[in-house]
PDB file of N, CA and C in Angstrom:
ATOM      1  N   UNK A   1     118.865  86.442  77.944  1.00  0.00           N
ATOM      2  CA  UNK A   1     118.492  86.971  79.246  1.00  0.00           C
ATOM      3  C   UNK A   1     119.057  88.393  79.362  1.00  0.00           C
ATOM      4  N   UNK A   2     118.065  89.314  79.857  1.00  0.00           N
ATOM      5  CA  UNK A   2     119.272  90.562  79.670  1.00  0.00           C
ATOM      6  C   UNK A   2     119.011  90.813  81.135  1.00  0.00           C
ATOM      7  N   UNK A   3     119.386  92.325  81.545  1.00  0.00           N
ATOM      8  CA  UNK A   3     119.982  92.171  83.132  1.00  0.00           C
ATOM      9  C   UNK A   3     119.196  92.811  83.966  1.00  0.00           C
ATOM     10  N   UNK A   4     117.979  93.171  83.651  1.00  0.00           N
ATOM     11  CA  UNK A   4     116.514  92.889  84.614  1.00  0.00           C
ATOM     12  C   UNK A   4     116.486  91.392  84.879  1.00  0.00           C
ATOM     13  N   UNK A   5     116.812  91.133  84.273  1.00  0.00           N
ATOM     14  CA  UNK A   5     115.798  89.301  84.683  1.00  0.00           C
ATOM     15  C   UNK A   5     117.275  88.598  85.588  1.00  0.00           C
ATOM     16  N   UNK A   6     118.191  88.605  84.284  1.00  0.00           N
ATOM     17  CA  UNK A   6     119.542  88.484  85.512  1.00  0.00           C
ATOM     18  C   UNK A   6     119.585  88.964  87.158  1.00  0.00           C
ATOM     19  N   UNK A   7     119.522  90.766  86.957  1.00  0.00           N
ATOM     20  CA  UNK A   7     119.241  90.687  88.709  1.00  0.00           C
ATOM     21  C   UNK A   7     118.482  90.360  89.606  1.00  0.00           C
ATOM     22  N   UNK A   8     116.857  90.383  88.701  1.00  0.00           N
ATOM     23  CA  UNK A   8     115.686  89.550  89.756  1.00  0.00           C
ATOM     24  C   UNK A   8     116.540  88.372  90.125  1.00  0.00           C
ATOM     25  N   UNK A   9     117.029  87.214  89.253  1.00  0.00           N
ATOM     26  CA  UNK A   9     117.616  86.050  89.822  1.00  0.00           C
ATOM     27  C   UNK A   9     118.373  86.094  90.640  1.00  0.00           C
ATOM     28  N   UNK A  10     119.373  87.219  90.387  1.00  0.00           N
ATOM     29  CA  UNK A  10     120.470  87.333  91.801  1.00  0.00           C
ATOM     30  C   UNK A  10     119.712  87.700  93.167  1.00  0.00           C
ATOM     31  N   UNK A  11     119.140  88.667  93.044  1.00  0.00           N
ATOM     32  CA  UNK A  11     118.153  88.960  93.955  1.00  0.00           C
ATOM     33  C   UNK A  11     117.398  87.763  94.875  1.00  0.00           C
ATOM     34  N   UNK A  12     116.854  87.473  94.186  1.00  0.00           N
ATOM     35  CA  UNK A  12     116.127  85.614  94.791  1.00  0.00           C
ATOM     36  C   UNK A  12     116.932  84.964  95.516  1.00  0.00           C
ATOM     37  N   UNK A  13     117.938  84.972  94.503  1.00  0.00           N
ATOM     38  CA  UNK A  13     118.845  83.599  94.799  1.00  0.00           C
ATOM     39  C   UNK A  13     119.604  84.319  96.282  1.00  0.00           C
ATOM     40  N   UNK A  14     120.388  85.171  96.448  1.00  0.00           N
ATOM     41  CA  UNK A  14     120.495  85.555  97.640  1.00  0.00           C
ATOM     42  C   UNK A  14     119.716  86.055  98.733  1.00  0.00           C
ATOM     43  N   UNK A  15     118.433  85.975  98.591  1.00  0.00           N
ATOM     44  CA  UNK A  15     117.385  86.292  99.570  1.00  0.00           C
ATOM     45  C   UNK A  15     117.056  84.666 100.378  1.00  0.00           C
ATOM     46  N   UNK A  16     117.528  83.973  99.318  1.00  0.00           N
ATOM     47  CA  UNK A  16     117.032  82.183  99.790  1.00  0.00           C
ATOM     48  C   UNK A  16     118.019  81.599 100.807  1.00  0.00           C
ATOM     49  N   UNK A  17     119.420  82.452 100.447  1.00  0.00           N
ATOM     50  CA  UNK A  17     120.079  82.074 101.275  1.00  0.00           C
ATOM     51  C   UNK A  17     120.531  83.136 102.338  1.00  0.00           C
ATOM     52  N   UNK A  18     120.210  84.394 102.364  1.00  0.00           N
ATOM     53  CA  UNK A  18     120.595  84.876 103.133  1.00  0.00           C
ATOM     54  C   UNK A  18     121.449  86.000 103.207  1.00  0.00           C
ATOM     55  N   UNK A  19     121.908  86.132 101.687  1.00  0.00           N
ATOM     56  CA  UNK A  19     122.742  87.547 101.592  1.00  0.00           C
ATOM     57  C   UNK A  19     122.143  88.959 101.308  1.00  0.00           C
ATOM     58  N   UNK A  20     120.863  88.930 100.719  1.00  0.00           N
ATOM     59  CA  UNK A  20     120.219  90.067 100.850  1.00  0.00           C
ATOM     60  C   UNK A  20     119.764  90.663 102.155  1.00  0.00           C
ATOM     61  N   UNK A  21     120.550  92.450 102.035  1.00  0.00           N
ATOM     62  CA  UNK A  21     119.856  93.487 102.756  1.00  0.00           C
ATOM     63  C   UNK A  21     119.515  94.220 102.205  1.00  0.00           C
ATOM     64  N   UNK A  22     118.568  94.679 102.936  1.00  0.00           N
ATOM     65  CA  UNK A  22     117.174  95.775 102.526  1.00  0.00           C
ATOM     66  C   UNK A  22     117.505  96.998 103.775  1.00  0.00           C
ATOM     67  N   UNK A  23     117.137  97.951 102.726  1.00  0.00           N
ATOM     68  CA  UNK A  23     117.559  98.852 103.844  1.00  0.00           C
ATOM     69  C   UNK A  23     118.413  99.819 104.042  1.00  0.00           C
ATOM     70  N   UNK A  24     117.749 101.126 104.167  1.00  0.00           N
ATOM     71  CA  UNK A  24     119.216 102.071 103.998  1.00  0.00           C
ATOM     72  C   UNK A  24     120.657 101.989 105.467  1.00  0.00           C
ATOM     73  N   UNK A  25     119.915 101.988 106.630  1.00  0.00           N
ATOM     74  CA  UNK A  25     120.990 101.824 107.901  1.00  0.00           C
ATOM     75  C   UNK A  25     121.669 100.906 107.511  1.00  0.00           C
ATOM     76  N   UNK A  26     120.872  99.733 107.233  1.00  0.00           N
ATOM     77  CA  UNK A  26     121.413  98.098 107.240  1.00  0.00           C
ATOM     78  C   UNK A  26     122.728  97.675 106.046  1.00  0.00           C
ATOM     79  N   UNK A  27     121.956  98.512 104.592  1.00  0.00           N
ATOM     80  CA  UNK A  27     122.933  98.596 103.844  1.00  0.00           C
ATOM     81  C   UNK A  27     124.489  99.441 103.794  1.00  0.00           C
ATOM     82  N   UNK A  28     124.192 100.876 104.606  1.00  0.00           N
ATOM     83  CA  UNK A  28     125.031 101.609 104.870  1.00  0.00           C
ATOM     84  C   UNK A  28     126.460 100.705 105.662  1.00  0.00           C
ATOM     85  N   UNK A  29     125.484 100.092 106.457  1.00  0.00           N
ATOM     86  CA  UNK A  29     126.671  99.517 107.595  1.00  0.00           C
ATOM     87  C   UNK A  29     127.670  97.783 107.098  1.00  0.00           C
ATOM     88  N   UNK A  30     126.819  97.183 106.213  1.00  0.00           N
ATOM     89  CA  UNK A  30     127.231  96.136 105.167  1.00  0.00           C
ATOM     90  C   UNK A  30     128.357  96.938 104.102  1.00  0.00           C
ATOM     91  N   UNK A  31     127.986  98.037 103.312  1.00  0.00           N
ATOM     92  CA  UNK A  31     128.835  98.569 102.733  1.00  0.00           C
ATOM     93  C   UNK A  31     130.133  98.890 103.338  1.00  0.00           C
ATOM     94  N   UNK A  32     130.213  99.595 104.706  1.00  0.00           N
ATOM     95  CA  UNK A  32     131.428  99.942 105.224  1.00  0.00           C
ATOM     96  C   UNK A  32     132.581  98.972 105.635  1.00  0.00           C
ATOM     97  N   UNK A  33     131.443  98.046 105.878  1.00  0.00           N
ATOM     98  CA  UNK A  33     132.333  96.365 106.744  1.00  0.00           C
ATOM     99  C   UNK A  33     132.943  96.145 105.388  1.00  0.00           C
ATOM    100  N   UNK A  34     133.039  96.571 104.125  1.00  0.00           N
ATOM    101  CA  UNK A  34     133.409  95.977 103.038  1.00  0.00           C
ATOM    102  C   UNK A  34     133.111  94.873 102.951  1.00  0.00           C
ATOM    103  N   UNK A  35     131.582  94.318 103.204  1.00  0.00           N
ATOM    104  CA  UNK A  35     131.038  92.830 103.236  1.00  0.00           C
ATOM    105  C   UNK A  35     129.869  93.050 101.543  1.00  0.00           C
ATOM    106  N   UNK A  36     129.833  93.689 100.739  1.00  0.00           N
ATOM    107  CA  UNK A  36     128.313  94.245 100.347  1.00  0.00           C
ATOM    108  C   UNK A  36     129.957  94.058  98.526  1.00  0.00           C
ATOM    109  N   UNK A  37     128.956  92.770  98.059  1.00  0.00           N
ATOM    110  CA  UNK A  37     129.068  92.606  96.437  1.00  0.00           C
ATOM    111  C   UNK A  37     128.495  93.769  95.435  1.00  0.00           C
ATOM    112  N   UNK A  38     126.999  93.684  95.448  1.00  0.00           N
ATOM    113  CA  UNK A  38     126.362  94.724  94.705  1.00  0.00           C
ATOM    114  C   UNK A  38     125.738  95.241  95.189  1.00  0.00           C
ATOM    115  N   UNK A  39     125.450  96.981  95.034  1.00  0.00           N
ATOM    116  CA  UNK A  39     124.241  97.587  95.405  1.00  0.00           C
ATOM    117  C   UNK A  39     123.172  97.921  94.284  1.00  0.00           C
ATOM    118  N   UNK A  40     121.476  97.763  94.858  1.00  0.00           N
ATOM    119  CA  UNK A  40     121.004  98.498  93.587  1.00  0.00           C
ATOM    120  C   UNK A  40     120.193  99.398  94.027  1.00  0.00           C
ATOM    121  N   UNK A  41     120.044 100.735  93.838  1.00  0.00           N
ATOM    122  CA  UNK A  41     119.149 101.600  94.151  1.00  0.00           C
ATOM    123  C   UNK A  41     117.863 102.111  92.830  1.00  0.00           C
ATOM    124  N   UNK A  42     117.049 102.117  93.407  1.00  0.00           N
ATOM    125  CA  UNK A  42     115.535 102.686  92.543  1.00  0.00           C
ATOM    126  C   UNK A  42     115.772 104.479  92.534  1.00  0.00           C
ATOM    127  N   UNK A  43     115.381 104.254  91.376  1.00  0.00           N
ATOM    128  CA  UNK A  43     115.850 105.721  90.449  1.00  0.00           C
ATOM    129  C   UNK A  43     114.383 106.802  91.133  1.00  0.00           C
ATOM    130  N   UNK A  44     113.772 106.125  91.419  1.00  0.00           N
ATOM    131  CA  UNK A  44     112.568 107.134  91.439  1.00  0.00           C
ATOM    132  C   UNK A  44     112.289 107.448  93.091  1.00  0.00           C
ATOM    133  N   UNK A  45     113.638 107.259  93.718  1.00  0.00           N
ATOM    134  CA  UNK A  45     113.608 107.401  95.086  1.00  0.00           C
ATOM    135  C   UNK A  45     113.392 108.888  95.374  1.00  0.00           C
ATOM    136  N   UNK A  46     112.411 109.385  96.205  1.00  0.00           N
ATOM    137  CA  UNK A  46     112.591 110.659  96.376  1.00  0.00           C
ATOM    138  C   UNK A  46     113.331 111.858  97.214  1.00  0.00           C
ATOM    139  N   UNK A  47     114.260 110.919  97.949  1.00  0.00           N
ATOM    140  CA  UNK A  47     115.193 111.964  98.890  1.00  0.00           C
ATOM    141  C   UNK A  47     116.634 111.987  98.353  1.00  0.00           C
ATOM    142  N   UNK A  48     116.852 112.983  97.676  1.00  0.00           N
ATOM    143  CA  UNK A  48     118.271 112.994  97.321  1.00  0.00           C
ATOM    144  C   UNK A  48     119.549 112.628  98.109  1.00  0.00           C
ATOM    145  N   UNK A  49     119.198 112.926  99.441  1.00  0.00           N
ATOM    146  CA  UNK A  49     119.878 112.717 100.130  1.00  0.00           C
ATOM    147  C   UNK A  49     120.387 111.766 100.362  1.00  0.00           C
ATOM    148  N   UNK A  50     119.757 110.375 100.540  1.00  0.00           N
ATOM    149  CA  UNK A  50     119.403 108.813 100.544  1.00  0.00           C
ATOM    150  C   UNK A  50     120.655 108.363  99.304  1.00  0.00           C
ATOM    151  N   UNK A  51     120.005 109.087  98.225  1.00  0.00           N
ATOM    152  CA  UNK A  51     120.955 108.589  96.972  1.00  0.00           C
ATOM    153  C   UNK A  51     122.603 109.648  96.836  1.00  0.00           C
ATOM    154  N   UNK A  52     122.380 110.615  97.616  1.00  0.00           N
ATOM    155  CA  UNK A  52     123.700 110.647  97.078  1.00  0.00           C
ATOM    156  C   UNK A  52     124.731 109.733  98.299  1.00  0.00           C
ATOM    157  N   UNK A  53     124.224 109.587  99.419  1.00  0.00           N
ATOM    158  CA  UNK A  53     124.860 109.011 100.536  1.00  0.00           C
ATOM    159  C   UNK A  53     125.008 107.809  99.582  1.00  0.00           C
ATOM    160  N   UNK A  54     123.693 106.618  99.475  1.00  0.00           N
ATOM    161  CA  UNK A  54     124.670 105.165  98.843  1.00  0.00           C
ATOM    162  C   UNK A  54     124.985 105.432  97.611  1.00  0.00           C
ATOM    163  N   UNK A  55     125.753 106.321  96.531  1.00  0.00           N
ATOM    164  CA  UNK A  55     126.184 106.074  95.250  1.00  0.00           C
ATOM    165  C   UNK A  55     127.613 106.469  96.476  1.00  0.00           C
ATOM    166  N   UNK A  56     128.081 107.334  97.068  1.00  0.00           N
ATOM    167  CA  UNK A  56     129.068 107.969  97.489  1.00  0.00           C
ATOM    168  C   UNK A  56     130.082 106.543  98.481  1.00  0.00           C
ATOM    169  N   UNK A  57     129.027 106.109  98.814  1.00  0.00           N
ATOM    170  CA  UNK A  57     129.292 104.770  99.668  1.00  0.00           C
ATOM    171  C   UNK A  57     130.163 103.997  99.004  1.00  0.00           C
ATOM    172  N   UNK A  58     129.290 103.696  97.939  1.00  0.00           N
ATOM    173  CA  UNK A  58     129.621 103.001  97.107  1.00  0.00           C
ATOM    174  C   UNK A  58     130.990 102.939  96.062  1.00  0.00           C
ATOM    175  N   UNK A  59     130.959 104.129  95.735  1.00  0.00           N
ATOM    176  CA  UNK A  59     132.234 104.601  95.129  1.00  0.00           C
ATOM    177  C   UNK A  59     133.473 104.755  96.090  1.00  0.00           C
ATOM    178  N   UNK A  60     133.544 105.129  97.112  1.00  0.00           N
ATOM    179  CA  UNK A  60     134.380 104.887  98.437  1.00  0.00           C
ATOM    180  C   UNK A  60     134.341 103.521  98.811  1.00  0.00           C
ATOM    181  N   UNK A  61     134.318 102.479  98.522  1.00  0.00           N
ATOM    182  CA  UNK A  61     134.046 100.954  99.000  1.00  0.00           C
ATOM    183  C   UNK A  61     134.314 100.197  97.194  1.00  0.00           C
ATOM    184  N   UNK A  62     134.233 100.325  96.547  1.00  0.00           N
ATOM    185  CA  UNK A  62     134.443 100.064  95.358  1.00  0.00           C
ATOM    186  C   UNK A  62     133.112  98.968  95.056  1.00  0.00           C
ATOM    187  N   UNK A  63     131.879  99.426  95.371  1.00  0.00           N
ATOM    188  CA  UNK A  63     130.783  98.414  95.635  1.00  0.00           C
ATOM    189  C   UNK A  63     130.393  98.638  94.081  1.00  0.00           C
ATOM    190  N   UNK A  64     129.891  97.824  93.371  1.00  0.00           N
ATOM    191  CA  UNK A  64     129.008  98.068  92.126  1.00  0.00           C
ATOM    192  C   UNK A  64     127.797  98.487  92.683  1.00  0.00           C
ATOM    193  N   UNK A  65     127.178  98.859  91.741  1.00  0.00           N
ATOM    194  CA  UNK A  65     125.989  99.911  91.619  1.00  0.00           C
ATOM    195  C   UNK A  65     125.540  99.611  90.034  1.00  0.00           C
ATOM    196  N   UNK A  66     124.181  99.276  90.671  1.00  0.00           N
ATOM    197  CA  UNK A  66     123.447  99.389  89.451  1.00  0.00           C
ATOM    198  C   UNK A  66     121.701  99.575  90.158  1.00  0.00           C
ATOM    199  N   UNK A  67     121.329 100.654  88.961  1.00  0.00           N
ATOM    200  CA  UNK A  67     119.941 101.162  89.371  1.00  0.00           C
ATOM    201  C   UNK A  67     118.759 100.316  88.628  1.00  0.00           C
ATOM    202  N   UNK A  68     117.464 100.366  89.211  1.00  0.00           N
ATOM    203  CA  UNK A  68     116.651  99.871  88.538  1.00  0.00           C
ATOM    204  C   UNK A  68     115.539 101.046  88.588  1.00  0.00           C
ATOM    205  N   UNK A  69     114.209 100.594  87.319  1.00  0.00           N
ATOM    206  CA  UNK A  69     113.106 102.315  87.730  1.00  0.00           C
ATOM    207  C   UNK A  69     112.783 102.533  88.383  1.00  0.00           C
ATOM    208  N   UNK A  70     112.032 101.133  89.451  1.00  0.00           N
ATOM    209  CA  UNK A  70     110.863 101.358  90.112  1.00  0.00           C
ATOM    210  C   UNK A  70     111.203 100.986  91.666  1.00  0.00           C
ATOM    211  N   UNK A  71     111.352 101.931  92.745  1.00  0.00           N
ATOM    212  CA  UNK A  71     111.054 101.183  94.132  1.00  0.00           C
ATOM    213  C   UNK A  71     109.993  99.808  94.485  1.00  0.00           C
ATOM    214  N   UNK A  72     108.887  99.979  93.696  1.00  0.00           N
ATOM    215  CA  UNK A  72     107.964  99.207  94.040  1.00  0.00           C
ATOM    216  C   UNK A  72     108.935  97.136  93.424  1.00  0.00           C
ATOM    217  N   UNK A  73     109.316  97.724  92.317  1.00  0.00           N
ATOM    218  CA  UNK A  73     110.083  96.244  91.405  1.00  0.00           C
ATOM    219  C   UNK A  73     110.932  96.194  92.159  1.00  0.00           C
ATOM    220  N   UNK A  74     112.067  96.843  93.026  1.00  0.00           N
ATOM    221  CA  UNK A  74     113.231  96.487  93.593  1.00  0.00           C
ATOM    222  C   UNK A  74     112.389  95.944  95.292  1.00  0.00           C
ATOM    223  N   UNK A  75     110.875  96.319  95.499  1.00  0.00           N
ATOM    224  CA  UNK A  75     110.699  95.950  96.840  1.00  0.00           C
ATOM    225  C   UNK A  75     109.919  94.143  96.227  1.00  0.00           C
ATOM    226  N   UNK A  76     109.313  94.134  95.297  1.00  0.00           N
ATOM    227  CA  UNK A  76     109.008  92.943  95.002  1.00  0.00           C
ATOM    228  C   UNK A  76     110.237  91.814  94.443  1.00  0.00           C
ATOM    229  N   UNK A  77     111.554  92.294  93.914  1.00  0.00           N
ATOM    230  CA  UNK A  77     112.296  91.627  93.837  1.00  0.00           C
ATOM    231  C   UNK A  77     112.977  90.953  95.196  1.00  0.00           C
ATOM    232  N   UNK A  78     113.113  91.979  96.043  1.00  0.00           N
ATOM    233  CA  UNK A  78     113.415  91.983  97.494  1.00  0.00           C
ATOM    234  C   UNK A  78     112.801  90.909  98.420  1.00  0.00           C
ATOM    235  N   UNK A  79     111.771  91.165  98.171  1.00  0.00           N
ATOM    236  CA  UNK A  79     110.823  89.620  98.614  1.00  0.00           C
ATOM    237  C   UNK A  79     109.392  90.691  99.394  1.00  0.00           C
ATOM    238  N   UNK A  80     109.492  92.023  99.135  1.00  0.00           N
ATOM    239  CA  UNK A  80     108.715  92.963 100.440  1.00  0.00           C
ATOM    240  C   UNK A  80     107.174  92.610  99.965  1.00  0.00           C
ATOM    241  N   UNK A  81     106.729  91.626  99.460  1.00  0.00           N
ATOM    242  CA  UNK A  81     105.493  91.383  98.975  1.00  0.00           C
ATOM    243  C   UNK A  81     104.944  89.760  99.961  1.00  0.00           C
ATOM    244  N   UNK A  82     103.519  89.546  99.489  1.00  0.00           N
ATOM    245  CA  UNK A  82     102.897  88.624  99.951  1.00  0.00           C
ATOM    246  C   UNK A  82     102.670  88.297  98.281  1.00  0.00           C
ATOM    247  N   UNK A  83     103.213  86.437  98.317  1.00  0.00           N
ATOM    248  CA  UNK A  83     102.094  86.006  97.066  1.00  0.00           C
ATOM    249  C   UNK A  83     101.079  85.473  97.377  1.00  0.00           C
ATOM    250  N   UNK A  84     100.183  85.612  96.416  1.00  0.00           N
ATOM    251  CA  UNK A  84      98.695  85.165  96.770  1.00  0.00           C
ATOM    252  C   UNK A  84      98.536  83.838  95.878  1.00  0.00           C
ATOM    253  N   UNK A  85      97.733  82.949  96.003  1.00  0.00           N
ATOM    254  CA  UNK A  85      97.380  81.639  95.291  1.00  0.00           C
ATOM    255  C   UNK A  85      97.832  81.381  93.928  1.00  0.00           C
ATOM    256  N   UNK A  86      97.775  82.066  93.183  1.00  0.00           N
ATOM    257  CA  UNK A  86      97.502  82.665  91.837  1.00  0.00           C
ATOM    258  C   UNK A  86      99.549  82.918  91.323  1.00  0.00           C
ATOM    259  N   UNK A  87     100.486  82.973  92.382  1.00  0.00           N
ATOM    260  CA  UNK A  87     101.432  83.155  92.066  1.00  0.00           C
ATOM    261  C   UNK A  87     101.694  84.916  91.898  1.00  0.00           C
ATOM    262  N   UNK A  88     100.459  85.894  92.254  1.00  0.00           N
ATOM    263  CA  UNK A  88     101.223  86.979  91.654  1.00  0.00           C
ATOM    264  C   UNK A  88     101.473  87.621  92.999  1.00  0.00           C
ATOM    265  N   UNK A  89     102.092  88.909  92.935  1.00  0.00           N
ATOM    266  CA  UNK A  89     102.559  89.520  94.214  1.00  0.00           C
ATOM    267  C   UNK A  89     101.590  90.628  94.582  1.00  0.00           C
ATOM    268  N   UNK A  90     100.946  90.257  95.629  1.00  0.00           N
ATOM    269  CA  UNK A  90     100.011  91.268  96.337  1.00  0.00           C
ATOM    270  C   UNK A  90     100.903  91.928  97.341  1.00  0.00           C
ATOM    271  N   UNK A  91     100.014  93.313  97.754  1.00  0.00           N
ATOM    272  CA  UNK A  91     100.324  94.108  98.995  1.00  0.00           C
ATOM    273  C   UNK A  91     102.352  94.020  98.760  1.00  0.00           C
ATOM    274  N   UNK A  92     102.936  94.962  97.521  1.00  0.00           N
ATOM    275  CA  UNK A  92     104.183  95.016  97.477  1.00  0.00           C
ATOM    276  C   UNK A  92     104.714  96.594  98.012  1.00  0.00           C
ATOM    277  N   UNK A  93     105.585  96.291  98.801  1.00  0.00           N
ATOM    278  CA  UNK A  93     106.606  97.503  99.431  1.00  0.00           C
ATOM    279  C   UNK A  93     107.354  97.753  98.969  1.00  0.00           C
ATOM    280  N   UNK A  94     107.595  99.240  98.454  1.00  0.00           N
ATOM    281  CA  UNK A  94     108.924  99.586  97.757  1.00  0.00           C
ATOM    282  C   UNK A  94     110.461  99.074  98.686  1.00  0.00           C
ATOM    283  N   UNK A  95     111.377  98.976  98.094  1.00  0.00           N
ATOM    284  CA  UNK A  95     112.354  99.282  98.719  1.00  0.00           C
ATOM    285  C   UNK A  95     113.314 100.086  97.987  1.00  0.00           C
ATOM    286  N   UNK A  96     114.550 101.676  98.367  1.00  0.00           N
ATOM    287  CA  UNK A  96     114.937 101.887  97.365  1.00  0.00           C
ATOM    288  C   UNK A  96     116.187 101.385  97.401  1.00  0.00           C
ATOM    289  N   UNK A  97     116.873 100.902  98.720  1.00  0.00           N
ATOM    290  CA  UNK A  97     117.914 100.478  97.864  1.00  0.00           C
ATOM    291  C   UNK A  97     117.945  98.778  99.075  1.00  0.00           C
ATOM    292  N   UNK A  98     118.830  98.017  98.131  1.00  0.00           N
ATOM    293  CA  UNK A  98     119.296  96.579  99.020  1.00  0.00           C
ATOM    294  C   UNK A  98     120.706  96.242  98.393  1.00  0.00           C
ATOM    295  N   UNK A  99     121.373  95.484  98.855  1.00  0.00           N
ATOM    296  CA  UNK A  99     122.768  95.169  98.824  1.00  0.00           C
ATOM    297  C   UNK A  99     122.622  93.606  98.993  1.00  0.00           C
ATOM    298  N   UNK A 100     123.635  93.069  97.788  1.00  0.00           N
ATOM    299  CA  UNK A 100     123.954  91.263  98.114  1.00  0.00           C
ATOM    300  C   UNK A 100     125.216  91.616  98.293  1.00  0.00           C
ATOM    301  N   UNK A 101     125.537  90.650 100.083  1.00  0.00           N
ATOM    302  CA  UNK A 101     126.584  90.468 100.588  1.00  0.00           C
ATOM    303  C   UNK A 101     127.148  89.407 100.827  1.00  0.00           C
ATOM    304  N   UNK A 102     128.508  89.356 100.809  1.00  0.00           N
ATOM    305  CA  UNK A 102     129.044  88.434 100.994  1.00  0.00           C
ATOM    306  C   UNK A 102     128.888  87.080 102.104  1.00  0.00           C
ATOM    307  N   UNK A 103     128.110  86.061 101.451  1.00  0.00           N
ATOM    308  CA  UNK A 103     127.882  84.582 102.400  1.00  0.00           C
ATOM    309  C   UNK A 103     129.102  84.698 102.906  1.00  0.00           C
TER     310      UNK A 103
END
């Protein structure tokens, strides 16, 4: 298993129960509470600004960080999609960054 497929699972698995946030405010404010395990931000985000705020967060909070390529894969890992019959993910929303926090 290497650690695309590893974080989709983490991803899931805390969306089922409840520790995934999505979201730059939402994550910002999880990070500070020192409530926020991992962050992952999408590399192909286009406001620098966005990314240097949560890597900076992050490193001030001692949060892990790890990036993935695509906004669109971190919004379908996220759950920001509809599945359709067929099992695959229609109509998917990027997200660039989300945080698993502490149950």
């Amino acid at each position: 298993m290497d650690i695309m497929t590893a974080l989709q699972l983490v991803l899931r698995k805390s969306l089922a129960h409840g520790g995934l946030i999505r979201g730059l405010h939402q994550s910002a404010k999880v990070i500070e509470k020192h409530a926020a395990q991992l962050c992952v931000l999408a590399e192909d985000c286009d406001q620098p600004d966005y990314v240097k705020l949560v890597k900076s967060l992050c490193a001030d909070h001692n949060v892990n960080l790890i990036t993935v390529p695509s906004a669109k894969t971190l919004g379908e890992w996220a759950g920001l999609c509809k599945i359709d019959s067929e099992g695959k993910a229609r109509k998917v929303v990027g997200a660039s960054c989300v945080v698993v926090k502490v149950v």
